[in-house]
Structures are given as structure tokens and as C-alpha cells.
Protein backbone atom coordinates (compact mmCIF):
# COMPACT_ATOMS: atom_id res chain seq x y z
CA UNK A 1 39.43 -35.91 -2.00
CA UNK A 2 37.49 -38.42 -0.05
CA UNK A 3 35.22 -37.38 3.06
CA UNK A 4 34.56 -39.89 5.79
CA UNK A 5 32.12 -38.72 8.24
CA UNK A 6 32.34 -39.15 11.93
CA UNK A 7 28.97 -40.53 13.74
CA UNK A 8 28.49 -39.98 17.58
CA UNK A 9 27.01 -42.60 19.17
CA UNK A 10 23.26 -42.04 18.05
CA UNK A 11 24.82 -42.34 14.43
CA UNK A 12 24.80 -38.25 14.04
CA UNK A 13 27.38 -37.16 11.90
CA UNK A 14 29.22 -34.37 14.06
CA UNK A 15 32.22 -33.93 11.41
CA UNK A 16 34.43 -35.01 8.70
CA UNK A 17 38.11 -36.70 8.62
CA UNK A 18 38.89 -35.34 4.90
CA UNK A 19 41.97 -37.13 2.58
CA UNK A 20 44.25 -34.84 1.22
CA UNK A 21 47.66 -34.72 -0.62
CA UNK A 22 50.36 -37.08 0.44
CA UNK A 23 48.33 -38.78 2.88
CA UNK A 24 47.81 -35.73 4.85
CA UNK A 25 44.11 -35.52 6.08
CA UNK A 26 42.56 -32.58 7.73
CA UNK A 27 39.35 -32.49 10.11
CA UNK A 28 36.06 -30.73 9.90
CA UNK A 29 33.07 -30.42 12.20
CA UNK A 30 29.66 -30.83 10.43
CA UNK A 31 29.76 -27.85 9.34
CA UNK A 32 32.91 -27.75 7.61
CA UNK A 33 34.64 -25.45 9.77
CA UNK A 34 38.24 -26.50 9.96
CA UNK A 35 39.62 -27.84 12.94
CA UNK A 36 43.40 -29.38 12.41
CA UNK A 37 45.73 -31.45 10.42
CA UNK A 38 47.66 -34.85 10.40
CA UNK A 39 50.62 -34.97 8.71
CA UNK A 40 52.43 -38.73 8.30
CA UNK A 41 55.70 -36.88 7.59
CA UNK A 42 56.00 -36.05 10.76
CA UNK A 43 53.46 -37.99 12.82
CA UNK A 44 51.80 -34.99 14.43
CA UNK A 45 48.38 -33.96 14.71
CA UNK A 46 47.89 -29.80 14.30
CA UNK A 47 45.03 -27.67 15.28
CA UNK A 48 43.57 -25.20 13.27
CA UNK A 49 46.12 -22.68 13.26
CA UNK A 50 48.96 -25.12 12.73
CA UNK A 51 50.15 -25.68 16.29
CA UNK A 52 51.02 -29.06 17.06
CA UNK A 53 48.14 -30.55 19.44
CA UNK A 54 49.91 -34.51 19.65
CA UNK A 55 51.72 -37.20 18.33
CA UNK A 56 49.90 -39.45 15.95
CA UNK A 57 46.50 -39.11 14.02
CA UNK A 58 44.21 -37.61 16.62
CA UNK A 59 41.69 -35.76 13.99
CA UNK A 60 38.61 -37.61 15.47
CA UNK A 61 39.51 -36.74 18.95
CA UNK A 62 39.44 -32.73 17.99
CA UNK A 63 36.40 -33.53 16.05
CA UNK A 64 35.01 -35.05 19.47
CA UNK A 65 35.56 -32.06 21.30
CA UNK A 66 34.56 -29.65 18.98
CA UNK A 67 30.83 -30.53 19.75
């Protein structure tokens, strides 16, 4: 499983877009706590505890707020 970190704009990581399965990825913050889910399948991004927080891959946007 590949990890891609996610820099803020001073080039700090502040989390992690991780590949999974099937194209499925999930989000972390820096310290790998999770934070959601995209799933292609179905186009939807998913918070933590699997409810559906938008259409399309919005893991960096939870990772964004999560600071």
C-alpha cells in the first residue's frame, strides 16, 4: 500500500492519502489517525465512521480540516 503525504503550504506534512484495495484510498492525519474513505465504486467520499461526507475524492479536503 502506497502512502502519499499531504504538505501544507510551509511543506509540513499534516497527513496521508493511503492506496488501498480496488482503488479505494483512505485518509490519515500525521498521525495516522483515520479520517475517511473514497470509494470509485460509488464515487463518494466517507468519514471516519462510514457516513458519506460528498461526491467525488475529497480525502485531502478532510485531511485539511482535520488540522
Amino acid at each position: 500500500m502506497a502512502r502519499t503525504p499531504i504538505l501544507n503550504e510551509n511543506r509540513i506534512v499534516i497527513g496521508y492519502i493511503e492506496e488501498q484495495g480496488g482503488g479505494k484510498q483512505k485518509a490519515l492525519n500525521r498521525n495516522a489517525m483515520l479520517l475517511g474513505y473514497y470509494d470509485p465504486s460509488t464515487n463518494s467520499t466517507l468519514n471516519a465512521n462510514r457516513m458519506k461526507v460528498g461526491t467525488g475524492n475529497q480525502l485531502s479536503a478532510l485531511i485539511e480540516r482535520a488540522q
